[in-house]
C-alpha atoms as a PDB file:
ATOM      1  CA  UNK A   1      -9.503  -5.601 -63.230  1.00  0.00           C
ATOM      2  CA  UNK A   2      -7.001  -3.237 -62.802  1.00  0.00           C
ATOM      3  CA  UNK A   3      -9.507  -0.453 -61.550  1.00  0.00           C
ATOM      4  CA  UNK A   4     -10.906  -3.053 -59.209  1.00  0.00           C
ATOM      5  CA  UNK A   5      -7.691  -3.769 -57.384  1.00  0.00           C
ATOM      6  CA  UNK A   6      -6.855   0.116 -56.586  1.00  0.00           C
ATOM      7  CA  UNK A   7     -10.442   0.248 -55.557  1.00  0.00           C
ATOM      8  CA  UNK A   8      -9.558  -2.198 -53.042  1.00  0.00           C
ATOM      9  CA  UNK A   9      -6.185  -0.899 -52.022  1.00  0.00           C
ATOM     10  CA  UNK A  10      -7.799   1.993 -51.324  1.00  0.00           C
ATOM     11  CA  UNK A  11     -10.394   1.000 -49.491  1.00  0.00           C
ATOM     12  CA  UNK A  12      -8.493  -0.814 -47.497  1.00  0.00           C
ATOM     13  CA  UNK A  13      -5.996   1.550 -46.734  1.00  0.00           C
ATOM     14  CA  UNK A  14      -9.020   4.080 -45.636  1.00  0.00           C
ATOM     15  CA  UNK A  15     -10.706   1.227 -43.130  1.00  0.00           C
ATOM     16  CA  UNK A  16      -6.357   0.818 -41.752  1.00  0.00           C
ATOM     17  CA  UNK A  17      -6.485   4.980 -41.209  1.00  0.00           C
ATOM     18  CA  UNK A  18      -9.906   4.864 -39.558  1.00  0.00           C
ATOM     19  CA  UNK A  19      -9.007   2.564 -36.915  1.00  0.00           C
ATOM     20  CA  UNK A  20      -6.775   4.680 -35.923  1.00  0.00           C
ATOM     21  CA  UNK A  21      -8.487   7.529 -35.500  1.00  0.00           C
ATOM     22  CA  UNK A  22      -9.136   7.751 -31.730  1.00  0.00           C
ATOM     23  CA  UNK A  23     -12.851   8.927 -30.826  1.00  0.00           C
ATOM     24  CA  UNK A  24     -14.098   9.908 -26.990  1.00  0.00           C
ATOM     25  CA  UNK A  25     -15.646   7.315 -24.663  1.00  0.00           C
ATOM     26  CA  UNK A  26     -19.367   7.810 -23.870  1.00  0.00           C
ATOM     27  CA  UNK A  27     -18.084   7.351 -19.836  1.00  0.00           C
ATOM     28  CA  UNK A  28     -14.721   8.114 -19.653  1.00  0.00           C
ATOM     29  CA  UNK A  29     -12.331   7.246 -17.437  1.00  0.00           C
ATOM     30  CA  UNK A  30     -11.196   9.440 -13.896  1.00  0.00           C
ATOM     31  CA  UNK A  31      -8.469   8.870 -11.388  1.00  0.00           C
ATOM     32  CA  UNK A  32      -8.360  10.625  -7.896  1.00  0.00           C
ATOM     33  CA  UNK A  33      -5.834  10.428  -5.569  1.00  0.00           C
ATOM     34  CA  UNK A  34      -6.334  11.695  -1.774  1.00  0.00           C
ATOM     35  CA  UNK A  35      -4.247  11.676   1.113  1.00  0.00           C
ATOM     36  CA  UNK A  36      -6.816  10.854   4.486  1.00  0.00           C
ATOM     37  CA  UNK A  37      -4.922  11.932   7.444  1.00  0.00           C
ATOM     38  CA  UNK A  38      -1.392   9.061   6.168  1.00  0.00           C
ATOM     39  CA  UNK A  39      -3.046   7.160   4.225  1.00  0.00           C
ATOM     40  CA  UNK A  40      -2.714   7.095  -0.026  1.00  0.00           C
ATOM     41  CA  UNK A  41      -5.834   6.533  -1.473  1.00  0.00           C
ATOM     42  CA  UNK A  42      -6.779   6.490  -5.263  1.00  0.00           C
ATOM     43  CA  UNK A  43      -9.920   5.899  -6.990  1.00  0.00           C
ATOM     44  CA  UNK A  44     -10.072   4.432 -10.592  1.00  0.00           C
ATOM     45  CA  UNK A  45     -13.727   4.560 -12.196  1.00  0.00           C
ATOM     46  CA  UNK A  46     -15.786   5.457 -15.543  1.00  0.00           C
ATOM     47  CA  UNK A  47     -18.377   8.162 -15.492  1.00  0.00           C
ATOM     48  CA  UNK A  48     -21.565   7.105 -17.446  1.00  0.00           C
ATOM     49  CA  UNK A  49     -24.028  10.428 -18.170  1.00  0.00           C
ATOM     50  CA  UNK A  50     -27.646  10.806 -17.888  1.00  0.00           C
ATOM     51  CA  UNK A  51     -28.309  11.723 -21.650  1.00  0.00           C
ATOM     52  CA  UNK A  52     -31.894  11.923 -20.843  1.00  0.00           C
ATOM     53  CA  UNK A  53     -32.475   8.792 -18.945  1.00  0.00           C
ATOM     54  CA  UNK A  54     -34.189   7.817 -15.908  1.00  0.00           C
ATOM     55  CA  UNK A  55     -31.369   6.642 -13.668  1.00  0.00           C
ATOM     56  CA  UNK A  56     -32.177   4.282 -10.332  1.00  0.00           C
ATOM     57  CA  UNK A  57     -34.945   2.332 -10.628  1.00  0.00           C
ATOM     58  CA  UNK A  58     -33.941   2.342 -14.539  1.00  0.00           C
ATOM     59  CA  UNK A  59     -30.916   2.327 -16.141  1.00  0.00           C
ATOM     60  CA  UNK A  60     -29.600   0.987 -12.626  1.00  0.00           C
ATOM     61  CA  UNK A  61     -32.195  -1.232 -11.429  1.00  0.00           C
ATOM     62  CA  UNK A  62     -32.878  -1.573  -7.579  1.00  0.00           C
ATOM     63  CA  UNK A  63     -31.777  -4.455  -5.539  1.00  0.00           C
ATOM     64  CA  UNK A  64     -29.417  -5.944  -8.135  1.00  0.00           C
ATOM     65  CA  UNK A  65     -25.796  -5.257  -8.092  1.00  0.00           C
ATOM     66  CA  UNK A  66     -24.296  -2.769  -9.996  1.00  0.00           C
ATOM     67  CA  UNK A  67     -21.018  -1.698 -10.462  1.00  0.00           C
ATOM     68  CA  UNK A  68     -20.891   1.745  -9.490  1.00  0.00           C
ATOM     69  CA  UNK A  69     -19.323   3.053 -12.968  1.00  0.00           C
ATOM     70  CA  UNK A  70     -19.162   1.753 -16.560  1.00  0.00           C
ATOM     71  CA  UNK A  71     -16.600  -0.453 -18.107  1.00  0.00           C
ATOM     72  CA  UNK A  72     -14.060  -2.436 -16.173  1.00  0.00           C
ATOM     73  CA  UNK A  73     -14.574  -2.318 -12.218  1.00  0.00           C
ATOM     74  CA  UNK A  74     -14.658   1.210  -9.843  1.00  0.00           C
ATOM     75  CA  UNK A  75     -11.261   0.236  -8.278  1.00  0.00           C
ATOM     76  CA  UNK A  76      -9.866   1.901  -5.058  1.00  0.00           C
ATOM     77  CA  UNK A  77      -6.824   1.019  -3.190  1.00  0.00           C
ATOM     78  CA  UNK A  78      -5.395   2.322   0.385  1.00  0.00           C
ATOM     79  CA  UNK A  79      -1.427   2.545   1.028  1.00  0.00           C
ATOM     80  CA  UNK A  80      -3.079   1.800   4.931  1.00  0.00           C
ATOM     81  CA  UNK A  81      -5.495  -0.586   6.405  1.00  0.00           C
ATOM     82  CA  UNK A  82      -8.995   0.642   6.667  1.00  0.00           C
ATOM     83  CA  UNK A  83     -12.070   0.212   8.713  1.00  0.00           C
ATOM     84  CA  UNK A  84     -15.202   0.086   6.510  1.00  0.00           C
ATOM     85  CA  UNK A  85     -18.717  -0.460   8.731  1.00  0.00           C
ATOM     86  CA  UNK A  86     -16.857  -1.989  11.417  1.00  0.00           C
ATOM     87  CA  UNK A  87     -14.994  -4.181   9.209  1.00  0.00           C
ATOM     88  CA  UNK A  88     -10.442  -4.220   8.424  1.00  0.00           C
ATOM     89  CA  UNK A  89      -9.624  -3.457   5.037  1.00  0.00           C
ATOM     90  CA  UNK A  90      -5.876  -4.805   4.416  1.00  0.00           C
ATOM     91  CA  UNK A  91      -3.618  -2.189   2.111  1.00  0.00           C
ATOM     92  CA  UNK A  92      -4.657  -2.970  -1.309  1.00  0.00           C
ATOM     93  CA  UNK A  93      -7.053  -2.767  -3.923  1.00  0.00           C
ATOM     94  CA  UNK A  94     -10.895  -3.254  -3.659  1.00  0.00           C
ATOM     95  CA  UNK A  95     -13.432  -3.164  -6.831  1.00  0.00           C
ATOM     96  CA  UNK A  96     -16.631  -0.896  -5.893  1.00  0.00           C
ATOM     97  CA  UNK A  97     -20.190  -2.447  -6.167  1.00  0.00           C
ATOM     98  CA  UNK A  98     -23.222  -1.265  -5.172  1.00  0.00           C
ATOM     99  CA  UNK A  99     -27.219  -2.462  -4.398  1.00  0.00           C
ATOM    100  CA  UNK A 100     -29.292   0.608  -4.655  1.00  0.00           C
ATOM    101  CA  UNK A 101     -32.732   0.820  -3.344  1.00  0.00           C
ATOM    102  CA  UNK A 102     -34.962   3.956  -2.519  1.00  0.00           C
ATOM    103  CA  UNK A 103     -33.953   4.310   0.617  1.00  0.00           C
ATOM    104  CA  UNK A 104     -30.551   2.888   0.985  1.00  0.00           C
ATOM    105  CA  UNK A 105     -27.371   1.456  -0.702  1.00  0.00           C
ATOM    106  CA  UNK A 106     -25.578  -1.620   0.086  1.00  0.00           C
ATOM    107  CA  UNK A 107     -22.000  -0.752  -0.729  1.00  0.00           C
ATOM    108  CA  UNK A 108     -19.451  -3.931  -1.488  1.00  0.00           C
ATOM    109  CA  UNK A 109     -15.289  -3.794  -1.324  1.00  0.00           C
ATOM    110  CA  UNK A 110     -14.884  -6.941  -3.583  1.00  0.00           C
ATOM    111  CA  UNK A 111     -11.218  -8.008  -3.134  1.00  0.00           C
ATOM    112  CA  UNK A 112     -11.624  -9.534  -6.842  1.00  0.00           C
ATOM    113  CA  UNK A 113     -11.103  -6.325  -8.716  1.00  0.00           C
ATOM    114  CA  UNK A 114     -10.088  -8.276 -12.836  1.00  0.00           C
ATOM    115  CA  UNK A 115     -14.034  -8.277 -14.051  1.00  0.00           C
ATOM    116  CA  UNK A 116     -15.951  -6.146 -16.173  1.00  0.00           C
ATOM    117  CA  UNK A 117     -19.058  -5.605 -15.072  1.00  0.00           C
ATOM    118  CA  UNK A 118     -19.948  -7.309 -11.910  1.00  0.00           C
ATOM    119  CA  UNK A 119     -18.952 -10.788 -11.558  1.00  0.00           C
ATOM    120  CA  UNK A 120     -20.054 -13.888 -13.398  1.00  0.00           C
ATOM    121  CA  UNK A 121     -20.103 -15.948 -10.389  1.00  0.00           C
ATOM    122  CA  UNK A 122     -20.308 -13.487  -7.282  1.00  0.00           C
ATOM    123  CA  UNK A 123     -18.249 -14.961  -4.314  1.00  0.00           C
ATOM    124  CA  UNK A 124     -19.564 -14.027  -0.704  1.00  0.00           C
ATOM    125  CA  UNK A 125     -15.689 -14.688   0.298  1.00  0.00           C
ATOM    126  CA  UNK A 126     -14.480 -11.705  -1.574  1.00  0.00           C
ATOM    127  CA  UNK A 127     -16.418  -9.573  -0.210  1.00  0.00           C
ATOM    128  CA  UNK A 128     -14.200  -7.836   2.285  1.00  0.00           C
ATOM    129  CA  UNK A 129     -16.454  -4.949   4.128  1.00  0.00           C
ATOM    130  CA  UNK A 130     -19.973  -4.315   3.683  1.00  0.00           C
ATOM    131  CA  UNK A 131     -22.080  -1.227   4.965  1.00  0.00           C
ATOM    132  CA  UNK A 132     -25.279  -0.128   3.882  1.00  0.00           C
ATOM    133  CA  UNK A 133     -25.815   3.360   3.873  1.00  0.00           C
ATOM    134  CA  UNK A 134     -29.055   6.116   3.817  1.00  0.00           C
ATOM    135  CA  UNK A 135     -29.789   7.715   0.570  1.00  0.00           C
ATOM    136  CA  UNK A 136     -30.087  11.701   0.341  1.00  0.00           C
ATOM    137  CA  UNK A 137     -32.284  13.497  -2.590  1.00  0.00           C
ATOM    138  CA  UNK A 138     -30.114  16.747  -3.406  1.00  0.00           C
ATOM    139  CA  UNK A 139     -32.200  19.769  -5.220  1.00  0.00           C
ATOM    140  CA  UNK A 140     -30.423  19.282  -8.542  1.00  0.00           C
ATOM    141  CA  UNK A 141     -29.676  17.185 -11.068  1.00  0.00           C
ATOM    142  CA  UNK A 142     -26.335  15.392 -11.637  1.00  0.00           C
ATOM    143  CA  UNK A 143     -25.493  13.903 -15.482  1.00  0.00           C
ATOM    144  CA  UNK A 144     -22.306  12.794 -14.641  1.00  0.00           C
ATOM    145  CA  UNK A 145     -22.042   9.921 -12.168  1.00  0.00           C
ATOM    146  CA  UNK A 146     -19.464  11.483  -9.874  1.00  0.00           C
ATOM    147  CA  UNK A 147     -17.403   9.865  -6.964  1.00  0.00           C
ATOM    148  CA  UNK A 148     -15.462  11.922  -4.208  1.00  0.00           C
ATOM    149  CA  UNK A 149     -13.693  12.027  -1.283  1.00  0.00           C
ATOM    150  CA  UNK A 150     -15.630  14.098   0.990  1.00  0.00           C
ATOM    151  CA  UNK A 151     -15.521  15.310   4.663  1.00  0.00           C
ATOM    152  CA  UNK A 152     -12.117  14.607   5.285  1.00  0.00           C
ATOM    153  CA  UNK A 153     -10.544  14.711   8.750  1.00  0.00           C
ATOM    154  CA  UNK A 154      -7.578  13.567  10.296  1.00  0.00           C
ATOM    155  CA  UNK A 155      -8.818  10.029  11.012  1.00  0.00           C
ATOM    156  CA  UNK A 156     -11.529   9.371   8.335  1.00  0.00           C
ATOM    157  CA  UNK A 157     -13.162  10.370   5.214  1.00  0.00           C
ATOM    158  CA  UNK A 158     -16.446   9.669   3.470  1.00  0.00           C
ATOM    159  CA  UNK A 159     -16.740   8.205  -0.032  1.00  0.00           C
ATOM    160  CA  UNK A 160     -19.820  10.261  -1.798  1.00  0.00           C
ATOM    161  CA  UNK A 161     -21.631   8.841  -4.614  1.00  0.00           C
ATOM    162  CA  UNK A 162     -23.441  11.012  -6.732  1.00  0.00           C
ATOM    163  CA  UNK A 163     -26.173  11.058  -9.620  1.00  0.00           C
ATOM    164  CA  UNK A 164     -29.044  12.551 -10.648  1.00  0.00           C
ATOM    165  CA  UNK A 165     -30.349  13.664  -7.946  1.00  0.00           C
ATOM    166  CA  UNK A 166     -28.957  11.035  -5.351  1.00  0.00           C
ATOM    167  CA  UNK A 167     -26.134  11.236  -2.986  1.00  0.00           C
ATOM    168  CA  UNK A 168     -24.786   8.663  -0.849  1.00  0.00           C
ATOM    169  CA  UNK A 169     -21.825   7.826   1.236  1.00  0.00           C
ATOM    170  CA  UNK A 170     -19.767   5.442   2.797  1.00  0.00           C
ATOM    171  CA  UNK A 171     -17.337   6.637   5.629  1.00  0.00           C
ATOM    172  CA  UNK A 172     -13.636   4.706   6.229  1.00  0.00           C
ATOM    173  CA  UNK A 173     -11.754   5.168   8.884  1.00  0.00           C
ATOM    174  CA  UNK A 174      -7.709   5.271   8.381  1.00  0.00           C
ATOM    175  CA  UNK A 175      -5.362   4.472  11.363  1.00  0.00           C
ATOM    176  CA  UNK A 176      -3.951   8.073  11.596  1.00  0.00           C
ATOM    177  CA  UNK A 177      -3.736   8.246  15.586  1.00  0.00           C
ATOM    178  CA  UNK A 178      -2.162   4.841  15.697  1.00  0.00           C
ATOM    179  CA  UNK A 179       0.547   5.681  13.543  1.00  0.00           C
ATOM    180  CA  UNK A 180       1.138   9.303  15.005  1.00  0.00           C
ATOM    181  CA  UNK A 181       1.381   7.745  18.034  1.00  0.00           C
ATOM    182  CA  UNK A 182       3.375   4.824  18.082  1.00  0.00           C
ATOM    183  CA  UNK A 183       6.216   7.247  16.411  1.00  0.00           C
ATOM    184  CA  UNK A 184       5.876   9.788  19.163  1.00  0.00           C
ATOM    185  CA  UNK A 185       6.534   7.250  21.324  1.00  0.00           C
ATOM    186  CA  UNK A 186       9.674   5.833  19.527  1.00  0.00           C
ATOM    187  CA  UNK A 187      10.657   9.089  19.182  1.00  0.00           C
ATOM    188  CA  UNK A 188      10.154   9.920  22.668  1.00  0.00           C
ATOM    189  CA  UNK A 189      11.842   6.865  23.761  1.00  0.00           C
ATOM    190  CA  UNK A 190      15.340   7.610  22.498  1.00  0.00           C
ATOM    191  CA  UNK A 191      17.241   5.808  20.260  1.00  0.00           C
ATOM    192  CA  UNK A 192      16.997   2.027  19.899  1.00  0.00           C
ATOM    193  CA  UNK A 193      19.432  -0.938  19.880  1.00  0.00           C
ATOM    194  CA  UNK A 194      19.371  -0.808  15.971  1.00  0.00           C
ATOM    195  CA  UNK A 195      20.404   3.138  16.443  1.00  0.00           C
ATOM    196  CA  UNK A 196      23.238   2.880  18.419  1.00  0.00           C
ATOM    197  CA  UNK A 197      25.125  -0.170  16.703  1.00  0.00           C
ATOM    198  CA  UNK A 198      24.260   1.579  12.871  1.00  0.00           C
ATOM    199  CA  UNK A 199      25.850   4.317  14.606  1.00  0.00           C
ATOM    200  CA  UNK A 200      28.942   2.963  16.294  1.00  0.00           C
ATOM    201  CA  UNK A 201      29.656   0.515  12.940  1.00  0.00           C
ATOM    202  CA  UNK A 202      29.711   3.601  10.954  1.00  0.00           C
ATOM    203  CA  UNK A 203      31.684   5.597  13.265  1.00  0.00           C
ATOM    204  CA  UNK A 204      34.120   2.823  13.118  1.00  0.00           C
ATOM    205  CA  UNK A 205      34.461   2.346   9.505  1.00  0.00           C
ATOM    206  CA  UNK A 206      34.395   5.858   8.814  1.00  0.00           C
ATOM    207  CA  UNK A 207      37.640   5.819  11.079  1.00  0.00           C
ATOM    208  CA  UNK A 208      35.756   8.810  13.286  1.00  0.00           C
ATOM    209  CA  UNK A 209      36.002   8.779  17.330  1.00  0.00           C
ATOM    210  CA  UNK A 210      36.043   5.139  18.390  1.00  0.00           C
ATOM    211  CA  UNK A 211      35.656   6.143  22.050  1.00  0.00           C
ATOM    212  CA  UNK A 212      31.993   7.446  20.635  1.00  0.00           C
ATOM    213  CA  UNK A 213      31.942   4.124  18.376  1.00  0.00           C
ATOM    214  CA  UNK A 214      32.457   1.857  21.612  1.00  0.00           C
ATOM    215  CA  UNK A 215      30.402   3.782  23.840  1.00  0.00           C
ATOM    216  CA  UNK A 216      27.526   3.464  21.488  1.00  0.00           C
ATOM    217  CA  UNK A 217      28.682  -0.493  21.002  1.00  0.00           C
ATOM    218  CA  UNK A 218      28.753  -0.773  24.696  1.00  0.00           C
ATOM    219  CA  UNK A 219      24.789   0.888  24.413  1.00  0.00           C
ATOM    220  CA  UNK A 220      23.633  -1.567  21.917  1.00  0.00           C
ATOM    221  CA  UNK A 221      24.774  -4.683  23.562  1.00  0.00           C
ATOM    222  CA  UNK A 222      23.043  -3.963  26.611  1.00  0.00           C
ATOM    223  CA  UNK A 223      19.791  -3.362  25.445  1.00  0.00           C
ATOM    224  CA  UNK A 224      19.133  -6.436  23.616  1.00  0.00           C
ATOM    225  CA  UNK A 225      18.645  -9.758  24.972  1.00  0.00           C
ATOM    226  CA  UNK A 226      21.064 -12.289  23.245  1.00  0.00           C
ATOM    227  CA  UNK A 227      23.431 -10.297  20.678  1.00  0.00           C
ATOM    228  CA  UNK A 228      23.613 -12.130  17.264  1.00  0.00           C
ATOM    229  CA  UNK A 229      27.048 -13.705  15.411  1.00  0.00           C
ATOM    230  CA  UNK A 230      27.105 -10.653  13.066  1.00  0.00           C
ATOM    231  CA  UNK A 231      26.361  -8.009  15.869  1.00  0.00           C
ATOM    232  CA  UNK A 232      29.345  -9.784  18.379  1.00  0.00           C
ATOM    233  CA  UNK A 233      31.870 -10.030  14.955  1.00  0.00           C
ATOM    234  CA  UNK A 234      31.228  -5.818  14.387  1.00  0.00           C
ATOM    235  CA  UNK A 235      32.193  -5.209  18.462  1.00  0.00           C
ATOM    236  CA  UNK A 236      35.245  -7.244  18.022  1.00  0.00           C
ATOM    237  CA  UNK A 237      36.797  -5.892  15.255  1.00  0.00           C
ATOM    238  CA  UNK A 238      36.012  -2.398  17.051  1.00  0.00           C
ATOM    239  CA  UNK A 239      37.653  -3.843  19.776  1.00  0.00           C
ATOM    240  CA  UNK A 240      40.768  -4.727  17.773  1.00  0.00           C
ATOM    241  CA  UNK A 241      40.435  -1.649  16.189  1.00  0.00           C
ATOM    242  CA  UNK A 242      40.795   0.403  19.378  1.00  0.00           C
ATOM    243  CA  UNK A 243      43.686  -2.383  20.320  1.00  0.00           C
ATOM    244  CA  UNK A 244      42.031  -4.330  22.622  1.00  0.00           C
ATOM    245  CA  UNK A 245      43.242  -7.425  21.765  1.00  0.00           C
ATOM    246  CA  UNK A 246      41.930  -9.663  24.718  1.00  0.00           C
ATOM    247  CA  UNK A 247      38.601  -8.170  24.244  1.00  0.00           C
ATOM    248  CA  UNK A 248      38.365  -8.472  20.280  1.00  0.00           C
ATOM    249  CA  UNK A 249      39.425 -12.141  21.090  1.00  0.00           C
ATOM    250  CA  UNK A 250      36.987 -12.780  23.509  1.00  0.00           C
ATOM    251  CA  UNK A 251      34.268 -11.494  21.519  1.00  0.00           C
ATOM    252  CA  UNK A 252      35.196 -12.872  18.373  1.00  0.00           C
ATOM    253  CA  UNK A 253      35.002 -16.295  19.952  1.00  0.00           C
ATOM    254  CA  UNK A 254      31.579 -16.125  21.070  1.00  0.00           C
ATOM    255  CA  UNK A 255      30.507 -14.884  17.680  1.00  0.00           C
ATOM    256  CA  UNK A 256      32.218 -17.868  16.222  1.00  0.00           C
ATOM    257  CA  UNK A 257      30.319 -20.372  18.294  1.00  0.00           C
ATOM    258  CA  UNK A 258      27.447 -18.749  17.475  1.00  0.00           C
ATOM    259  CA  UNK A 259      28.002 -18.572  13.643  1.00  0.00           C
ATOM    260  CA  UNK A 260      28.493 -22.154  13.774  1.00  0.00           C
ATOM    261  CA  UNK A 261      25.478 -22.979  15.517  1.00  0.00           C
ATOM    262  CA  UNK A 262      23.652 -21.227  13.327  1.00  0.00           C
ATOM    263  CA  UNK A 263      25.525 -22.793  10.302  1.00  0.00           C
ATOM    264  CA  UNK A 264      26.741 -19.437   8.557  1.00  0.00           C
ATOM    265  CA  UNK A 265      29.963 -20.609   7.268  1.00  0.00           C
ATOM    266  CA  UNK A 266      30.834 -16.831   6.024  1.00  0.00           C
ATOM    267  CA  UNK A 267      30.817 -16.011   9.317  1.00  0.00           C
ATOM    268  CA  UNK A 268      32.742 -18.813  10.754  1.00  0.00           C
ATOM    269  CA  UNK A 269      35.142 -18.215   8.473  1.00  0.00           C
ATOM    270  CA  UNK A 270      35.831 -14.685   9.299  1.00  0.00           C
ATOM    271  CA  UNK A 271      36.077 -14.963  13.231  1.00  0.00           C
ATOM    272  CA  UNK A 272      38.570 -17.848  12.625  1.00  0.00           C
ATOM    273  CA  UNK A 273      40.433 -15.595  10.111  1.00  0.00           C
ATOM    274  CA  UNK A 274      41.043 -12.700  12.660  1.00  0.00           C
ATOM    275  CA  UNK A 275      41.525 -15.292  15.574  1.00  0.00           C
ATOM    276  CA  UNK A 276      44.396 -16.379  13.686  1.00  0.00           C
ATOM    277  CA  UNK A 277      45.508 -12.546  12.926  1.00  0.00           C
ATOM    278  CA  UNK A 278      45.160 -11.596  16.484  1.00  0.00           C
ATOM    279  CA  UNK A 279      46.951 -14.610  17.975  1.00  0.00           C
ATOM    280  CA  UNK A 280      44.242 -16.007  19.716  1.00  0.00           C
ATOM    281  CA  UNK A 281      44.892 -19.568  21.213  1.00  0.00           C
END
């Protein structure tokens, strides 16, 4: 009996250190990160191998949907919106799928990216973009499937799919001139409202040169349509600050009525605080 329980401790204890032992994955996992023109984008996917097998028409049968990898979902996200055959991608993450046939692919951006596999129920709703592109024989044979980021310019990239002795790819476009743009006009502009009341607040509580502090104040003010409570209450304490009383009053009171019309009792309370201080009637 005795024999018979160490036997079984020790088997035990052998199956405990096995399952620890960690082995490789017959498609292990990649990551790839690329920047396309501004735009982050990664790529999360498992790389089955040949070993000997006849791939498309095969192992991945045509015209039924596939999910362009092994194990949980090909995953790629964008830090940007995308265009993808004509169609917006929003920033975020997209699982891969593919159709294959001989003479094209129908590539899917599934906004459902939790399955393994491809979907139990597949919902036409998900599917964000869609473009179908031309398949190319290359003169050698790939055994690792193998997904890159290829062609890159300024404003695009192509996705390229590759095994065996298959290639395809997808192009998506990234808003690079937009973004370029719209900051070299901003730029070009000159400093906005925002800019010059940051500036003057800080030059004010910094206790630098209020003259600058008003001026940019004075800058602010006029470029936006209706000042706001919080906005008025900063160019009257620079007011009072400078010791212009009259003004700081003045100013304070119209940020107080507009506190209280917009219900910000913080507010109110302050401008009635430093009416009182300045002797405001």
């Amino acid at each position: 009996m005795k024999k018979l329980v160490l036997f079984t401790f020790a088997f035990t204890l052998m199956l405990s250190v096995n399952a620890q032992i960690e082995t490789p994955q017959p498609s292990p996992a990649a990551k790839i990160e690329q920047v396309v023109g501004l735009t982050d984008v990664t790529l999360e996917y498992s790389r089955p191998s040949m070993r000997g097998r006849e791939v498309f028409g095969n192992l991945v049968p045509y015209d039924k949907m596939w999910r362009a990898g092994a194990n949980k979902n090909t995953i790629i996200t964008f830090s940007n919106p995308v265009t993808v055959g004509g169609n917006e991608l929003k920033a975020g993450s997209y699982a891969v799928f593919i159709k294959p046939s001989e003479k094209t692919w129908d590539v899917y951006f599934y906004s459902d990216t939790e399955n393994w596999g491809t979907p139990q129920n597949w919902d036409d709703s998900k599917v964000a973009a869609k473009a179908t592109v031309d398949v190319m024989e290359i003169p050698a044979n790939v055994e690792t499937w193998t997904i890159s980021f290829d062609d890159l310019t300024n404003d695009s990239a192509h996705l390229g799919m590759m095994w065996a002795n298959t290639y395809a790819a997808v192009k998506f476009e990234v808003p690079t001139d937009k973004a370029v743009t719209s900051a070299i006009e901003k730029i070009m502009a000159g400093p906005s409202a925002n800019d010059y009341y940051a500036s003057a607040v800080y030059y004010m509580n910094a206790d630098k040169d209020l003259d600058k502090a008003k001026e940019w104040m004075d800058k602010a003010m006029s470029m936006v349509k209706e000042p706001r409570f919080w906005q008025l209450r900063q160019q009257s304490l620079l007011y009072a600050k400078m010791g212009d009383t009259k003004n700081a009053i003045a100013t304070a009171k119209k940020s107080l009525a507009k506190a209280e019309e917009a219900g910000n009792a913080d507010y109110v309370k302050m401008n009635k605080d430093s009416l009182k201080e300045w002797g405001a009637k």
